[in-house]
N, C-alpha and C. Protein backbone atom coordinates (compact mmCIF):
# COMPACT_ATOMS: atom_id res chain seq x y z
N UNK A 1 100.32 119.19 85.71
CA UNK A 1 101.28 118.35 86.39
C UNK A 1 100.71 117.90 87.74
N UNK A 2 101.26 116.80 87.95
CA UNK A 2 100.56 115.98 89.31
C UNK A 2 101.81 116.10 90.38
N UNK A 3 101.75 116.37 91.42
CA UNK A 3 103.28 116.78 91.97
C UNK A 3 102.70 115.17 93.32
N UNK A 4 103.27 115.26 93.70
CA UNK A 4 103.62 113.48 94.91
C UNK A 4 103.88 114.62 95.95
N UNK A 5 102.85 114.71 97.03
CA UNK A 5 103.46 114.31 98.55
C UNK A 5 104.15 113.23 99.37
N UNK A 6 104.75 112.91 100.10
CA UNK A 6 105.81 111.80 100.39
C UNK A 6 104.31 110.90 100.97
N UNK A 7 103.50 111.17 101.37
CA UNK A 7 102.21 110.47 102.18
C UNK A 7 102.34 109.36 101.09
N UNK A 8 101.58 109.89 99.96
CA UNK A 8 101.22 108.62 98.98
C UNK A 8 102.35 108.11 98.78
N UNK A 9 103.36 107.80 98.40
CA UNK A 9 104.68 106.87 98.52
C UNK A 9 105.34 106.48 99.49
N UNK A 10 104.92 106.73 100.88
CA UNK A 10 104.80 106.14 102.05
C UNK A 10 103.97 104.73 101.74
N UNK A 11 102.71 105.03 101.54
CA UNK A 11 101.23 103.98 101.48
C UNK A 11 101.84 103.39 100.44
N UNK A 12 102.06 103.89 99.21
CA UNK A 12 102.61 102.67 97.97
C UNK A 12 103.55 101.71 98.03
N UNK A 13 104.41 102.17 99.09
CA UNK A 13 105.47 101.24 99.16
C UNK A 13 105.57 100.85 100.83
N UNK A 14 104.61 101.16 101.58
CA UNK A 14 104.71 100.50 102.60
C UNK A 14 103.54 98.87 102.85
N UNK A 15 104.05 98.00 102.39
CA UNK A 15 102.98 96.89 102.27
C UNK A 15 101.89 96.49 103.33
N UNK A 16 101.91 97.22 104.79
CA UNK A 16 101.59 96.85 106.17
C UNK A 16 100.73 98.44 105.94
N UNK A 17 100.45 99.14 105.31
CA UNK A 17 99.59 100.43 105.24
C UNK A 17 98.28 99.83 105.03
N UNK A 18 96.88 100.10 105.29
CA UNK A 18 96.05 99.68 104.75
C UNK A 18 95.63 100.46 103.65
N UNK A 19 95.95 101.26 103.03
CA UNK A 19 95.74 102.54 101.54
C UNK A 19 96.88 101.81 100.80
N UNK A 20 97.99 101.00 100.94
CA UNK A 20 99.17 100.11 100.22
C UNK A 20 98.52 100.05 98.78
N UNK A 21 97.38 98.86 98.75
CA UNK A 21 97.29 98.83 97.33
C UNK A 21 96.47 99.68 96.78
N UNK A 22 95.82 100.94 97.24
CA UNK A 22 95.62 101.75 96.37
C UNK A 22 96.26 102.72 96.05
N UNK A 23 97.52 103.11 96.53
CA UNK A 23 97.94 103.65 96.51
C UNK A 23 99.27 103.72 95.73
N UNK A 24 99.50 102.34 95.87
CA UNK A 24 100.49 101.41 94.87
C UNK A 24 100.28 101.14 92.97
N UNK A 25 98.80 101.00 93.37
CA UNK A 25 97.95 101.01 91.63
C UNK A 25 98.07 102.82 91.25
N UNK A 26 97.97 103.47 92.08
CA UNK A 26 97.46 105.15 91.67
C UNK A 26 99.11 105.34 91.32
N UNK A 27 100.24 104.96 92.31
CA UNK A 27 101.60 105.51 91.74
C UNK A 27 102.51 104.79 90.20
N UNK A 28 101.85 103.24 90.39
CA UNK A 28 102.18 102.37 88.76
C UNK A 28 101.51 103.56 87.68
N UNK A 29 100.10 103.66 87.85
CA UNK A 29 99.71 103.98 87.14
C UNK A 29 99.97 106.08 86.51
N UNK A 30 100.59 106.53 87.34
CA UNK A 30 101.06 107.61 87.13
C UNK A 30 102.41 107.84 86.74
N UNK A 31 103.09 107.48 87.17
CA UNK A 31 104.69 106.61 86.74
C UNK A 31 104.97 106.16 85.43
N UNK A 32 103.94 105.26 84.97
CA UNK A 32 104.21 104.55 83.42
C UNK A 32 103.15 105.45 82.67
N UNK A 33 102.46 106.66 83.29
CA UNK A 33 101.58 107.51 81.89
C UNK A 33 102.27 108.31 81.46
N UNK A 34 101.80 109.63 80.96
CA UNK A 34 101.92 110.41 80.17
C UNK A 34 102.01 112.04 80.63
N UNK A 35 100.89 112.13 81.58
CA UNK A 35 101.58 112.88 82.14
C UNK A 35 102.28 113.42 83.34
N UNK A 36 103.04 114.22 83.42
CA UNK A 36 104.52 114.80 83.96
C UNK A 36 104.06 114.84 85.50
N UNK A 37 104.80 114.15 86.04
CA UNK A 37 104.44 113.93 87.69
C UNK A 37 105.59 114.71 88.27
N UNK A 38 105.24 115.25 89.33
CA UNK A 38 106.43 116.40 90.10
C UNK A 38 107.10 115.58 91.70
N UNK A 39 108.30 115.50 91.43
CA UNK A 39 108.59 115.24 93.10
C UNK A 39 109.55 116.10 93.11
N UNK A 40 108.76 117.06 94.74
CA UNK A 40 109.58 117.83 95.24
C UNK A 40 110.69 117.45 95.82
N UNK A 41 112.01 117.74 96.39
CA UNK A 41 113.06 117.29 97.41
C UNK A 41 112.35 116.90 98.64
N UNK A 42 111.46 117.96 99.02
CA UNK A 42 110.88 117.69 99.90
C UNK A 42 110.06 116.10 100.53
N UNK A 43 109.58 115.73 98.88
CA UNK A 43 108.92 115.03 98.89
C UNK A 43 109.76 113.25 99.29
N UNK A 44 111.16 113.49 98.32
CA UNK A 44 112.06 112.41 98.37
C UNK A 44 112.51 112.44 99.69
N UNK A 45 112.89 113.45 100.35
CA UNK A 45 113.76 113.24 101.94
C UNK A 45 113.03 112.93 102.65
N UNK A 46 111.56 112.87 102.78
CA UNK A 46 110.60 112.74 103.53
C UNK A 46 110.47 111.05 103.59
N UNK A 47 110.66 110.34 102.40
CA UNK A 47 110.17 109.27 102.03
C UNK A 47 111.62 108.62 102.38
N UNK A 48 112.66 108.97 102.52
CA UNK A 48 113.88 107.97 102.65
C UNK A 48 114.03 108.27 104.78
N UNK A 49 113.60 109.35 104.96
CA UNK A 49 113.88 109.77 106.48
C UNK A 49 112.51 108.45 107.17
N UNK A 50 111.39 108.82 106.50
CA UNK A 50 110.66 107.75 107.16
C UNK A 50 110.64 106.58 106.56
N UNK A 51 110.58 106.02 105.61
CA UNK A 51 110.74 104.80 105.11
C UNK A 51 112.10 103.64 105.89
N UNK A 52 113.21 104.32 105.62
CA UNK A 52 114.69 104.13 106.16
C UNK A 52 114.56 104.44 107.80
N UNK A 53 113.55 104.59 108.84
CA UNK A 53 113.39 104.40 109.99
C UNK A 53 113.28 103.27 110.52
N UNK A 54 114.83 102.73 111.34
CA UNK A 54 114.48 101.08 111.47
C UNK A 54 113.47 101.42 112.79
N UNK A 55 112.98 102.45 113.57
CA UNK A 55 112.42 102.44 114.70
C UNK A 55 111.02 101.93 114.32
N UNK A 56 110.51 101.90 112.94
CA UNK A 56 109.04 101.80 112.41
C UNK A 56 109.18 100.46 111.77
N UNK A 57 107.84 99.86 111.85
CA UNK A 57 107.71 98.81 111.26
C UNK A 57 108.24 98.78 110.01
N UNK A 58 108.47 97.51 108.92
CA UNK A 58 108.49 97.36 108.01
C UNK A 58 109.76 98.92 107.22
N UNK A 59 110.44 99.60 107.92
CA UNK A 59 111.41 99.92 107.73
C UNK A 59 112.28 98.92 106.32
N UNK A 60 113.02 99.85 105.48
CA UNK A 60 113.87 99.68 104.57
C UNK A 60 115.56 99.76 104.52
N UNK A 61 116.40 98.97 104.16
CA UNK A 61 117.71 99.68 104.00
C UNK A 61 117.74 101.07 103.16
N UNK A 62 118.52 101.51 103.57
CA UNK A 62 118.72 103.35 102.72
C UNK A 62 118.99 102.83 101.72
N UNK A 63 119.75 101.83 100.97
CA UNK A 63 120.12 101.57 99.60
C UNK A 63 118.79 101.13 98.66
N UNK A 64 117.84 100.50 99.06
CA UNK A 64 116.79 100.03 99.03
C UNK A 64 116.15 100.88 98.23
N UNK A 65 115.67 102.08 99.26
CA UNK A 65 114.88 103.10 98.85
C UNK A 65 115.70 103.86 98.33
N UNK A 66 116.72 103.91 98.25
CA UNK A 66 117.87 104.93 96.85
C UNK A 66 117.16 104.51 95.54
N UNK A 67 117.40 103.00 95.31
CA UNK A 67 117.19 102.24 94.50
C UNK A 67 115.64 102.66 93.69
N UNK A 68 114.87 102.49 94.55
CA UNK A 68 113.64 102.62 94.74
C UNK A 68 113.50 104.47 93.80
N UNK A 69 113.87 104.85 94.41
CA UNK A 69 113.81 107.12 93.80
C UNK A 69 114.41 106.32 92.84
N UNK A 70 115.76 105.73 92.09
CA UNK A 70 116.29 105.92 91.42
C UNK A 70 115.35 105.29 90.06
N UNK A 71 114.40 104.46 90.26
CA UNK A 71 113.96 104.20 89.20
C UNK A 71 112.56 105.06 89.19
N UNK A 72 111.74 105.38 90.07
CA UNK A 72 111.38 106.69 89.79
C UNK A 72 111.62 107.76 88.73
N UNK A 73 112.91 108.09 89.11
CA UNK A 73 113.16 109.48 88.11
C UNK A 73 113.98 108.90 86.98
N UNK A 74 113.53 107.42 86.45
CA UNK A 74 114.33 106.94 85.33
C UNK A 74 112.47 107.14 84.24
N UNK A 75 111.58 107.23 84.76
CA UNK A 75 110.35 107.58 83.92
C UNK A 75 110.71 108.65 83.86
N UNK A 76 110.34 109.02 82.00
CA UNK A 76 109.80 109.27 81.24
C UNK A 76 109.16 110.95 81.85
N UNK A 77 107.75 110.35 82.62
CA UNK A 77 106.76 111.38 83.16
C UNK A 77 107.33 111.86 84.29
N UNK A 78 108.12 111.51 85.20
CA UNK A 78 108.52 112.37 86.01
C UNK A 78 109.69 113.00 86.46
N UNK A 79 109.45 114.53 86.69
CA UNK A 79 110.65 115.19 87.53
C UNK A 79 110.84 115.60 88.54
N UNK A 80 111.83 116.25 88.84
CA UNK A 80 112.24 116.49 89.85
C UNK A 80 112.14 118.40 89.82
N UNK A 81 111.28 118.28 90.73
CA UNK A 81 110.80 119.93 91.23
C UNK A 81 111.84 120.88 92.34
N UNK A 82 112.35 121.25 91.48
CA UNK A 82 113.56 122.79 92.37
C UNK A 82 112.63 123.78 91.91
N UNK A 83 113.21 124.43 92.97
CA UNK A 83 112.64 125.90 93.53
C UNK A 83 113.03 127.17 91.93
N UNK A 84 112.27 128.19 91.41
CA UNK A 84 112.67 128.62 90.83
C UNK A 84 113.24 130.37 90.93
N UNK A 85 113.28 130.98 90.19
CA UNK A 85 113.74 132.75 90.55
C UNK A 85 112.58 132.84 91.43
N UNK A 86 111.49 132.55 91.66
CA UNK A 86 110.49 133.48 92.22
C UNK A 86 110.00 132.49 93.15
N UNK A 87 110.62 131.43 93.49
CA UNK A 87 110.27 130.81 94.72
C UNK A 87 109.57 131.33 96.10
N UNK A 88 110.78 132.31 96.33
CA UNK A 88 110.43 133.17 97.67
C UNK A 88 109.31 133.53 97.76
N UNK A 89 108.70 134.10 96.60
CA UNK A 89 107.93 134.81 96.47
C UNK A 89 106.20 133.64 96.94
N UNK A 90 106.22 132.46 96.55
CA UNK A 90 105.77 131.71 96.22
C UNK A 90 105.42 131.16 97.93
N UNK A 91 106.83 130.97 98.42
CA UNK A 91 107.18 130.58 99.43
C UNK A 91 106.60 131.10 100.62
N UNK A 92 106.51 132.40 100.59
CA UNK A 92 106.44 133.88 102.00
C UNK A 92 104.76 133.73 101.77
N UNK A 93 104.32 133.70 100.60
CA UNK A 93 102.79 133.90 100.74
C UNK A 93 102.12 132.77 101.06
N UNK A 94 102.74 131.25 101.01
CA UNK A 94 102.26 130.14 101.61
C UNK A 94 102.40 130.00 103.00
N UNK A 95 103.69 130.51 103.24
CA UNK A 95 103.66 130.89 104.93
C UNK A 95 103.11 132.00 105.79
N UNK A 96 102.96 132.80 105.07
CA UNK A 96 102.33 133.86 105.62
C UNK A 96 100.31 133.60 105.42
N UNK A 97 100.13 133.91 104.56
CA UNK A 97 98.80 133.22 104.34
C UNK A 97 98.08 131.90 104.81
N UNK A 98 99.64 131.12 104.81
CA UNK A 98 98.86 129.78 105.44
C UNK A 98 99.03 129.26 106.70
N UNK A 99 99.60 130.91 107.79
CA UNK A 99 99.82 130.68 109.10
C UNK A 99 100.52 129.12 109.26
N UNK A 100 101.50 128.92 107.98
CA UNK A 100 102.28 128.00 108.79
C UNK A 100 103.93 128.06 109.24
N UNK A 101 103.85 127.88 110.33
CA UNK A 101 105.43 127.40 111.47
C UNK A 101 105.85 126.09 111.60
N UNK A 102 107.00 126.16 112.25
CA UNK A 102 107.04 124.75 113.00
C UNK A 102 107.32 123.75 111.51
N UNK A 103 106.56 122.70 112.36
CA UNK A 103 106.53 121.41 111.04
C UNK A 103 105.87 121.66 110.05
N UNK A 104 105.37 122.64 110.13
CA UNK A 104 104.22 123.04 108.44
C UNK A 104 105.16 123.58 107.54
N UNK A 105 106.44 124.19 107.99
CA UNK A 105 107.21 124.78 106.87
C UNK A 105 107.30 123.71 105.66
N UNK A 106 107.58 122.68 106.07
CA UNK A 106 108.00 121.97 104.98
C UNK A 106 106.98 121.77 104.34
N UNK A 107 105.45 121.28 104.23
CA UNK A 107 104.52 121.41 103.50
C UNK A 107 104.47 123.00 103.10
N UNK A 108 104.40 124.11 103.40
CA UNK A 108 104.44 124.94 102.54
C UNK A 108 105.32 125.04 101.58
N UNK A 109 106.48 124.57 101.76
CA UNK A 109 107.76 124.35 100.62
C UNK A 109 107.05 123.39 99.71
N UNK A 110 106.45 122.19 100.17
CA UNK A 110 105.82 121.45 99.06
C UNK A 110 104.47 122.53 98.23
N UNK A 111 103.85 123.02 99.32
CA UNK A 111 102.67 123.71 98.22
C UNK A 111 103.58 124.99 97.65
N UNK A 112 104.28 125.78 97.96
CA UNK A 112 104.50 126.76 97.04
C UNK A 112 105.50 126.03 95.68
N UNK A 113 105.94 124.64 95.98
CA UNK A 113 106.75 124.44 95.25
C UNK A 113 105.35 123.51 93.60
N UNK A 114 104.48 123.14 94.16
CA UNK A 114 103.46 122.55 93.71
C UNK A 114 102.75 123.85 92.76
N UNK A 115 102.97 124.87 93.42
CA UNK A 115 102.32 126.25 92.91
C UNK A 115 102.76 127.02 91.78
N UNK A 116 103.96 127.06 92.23
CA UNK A 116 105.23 127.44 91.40
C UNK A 116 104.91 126.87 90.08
N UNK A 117 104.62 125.62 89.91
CA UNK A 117 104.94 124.81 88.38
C UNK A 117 103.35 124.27 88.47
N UNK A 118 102.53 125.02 88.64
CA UNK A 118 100.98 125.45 88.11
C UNK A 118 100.50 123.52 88.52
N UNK A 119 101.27 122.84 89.46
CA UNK A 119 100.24 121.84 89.36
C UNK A 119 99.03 121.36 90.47
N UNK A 120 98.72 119.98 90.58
CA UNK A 120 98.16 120.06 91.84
C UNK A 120 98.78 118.44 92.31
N UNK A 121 98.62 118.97 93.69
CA UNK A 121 98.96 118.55 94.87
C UNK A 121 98.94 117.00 95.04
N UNK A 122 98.71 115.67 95.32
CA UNK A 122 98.05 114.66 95.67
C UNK A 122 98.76 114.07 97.33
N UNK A 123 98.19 114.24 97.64
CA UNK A 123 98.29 114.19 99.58
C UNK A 123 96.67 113.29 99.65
N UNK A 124 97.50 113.24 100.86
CA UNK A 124 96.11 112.28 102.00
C UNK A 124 96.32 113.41 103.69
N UNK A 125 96.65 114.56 102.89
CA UNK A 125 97.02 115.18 104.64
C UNK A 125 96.29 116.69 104.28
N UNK A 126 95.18 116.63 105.70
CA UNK A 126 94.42 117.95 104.95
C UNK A 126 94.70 119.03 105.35
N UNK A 127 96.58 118.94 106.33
CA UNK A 127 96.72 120.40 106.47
C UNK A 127 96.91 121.23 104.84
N UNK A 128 97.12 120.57 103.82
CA UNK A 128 97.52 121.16 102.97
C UNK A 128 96.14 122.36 102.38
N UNK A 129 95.03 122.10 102.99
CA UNK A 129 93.60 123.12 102.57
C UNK A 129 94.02 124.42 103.19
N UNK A 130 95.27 124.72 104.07
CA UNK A 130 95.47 126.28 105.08
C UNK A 130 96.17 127.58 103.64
N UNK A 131 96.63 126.45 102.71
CA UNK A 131 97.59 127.34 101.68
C UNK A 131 96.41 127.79 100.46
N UNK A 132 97.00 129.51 100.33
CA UNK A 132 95.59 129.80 99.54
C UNK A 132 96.14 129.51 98.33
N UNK A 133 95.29 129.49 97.45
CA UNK A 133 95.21 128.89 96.13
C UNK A 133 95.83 127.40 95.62
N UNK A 134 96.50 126.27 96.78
CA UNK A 134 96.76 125.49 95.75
C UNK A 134 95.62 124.47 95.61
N UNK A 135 96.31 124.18 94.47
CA UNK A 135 95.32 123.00 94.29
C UNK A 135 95.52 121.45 94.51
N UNK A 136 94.87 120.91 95.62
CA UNK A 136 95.17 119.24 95.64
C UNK A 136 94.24 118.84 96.15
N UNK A 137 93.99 116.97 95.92
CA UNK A 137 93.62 116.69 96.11
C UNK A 137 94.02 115.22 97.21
N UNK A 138 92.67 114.45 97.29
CA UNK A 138 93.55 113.27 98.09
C UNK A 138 92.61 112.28 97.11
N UNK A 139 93.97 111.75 96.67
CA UNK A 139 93.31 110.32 95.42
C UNK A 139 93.30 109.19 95.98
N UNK A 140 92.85 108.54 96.88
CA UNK A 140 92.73 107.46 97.93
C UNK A 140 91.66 107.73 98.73
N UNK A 141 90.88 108.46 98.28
CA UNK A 141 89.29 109.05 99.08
C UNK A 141 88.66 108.04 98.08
């Protein structure tokens, strides 16, 4: 499974990004395949909190980007990633191991949640290398 950091659907759908169209071809093309793409909560609130920022350029209406998730999770290949019985567990050793606080909590919620359901990662953000064992990469290199 390929799990989405909010980064790359930032760049896919922000047209004023310079990574936009590759990033835009990498999410068509994962979206309409085969296999099972993961978005965390994490990943969706991230993408409507900054996207839906009229303080930032090229900002969206919130209905917009509703719209936008909503046909998302109308494919086929992707779901929607909740936490499972052994989350915590998943959770404490990404934070603890991956000395992260502060604003890193929420990327450890994305990597233990990425961990949890055995997939890997796709980010463009390299705090995610502090968490031991997951696996991701950045597909826009």
């Amino acid at each position: 499974m390929i799990v989405l950091d909010a980064n790359i659907l930032l760049y896919a759908y922000g047209a004023k990004s310079p990574q936009h169209e590759k990033a835009l071809a990498l999410v068509q093309e994962l979206f309409s395949g085969t296999e099972p793409v993961g978005l965390p909560w994490q990943t969706i609130a991230a993408f409507l909190r900054i996207s839906t920022n009229a303080r930032l350029a090229g900002s969206r209406p919130v209905a917009e980007a509703a719209h936008e998730i909503d046909e998302w999770l109308k494919q086929p290949s992707v779901r929607m990633l909740v936490p499972g019985d052994d989350h915590w567990i998943w959770l404490r050793r990404m934070l603890i191991e991956g000395q992260a606080s502060g604003v890193l909590v929420s990327d450890a919620e994305v990597a233990a949640l990425t961990a949890e359901y055995g997939g890997v990662l796709y980010t463009a953000d390299r705090d995610f290398a502090r968490f031991p064992g997951l696996r991701w990469k950045n597909p826009l290199e």
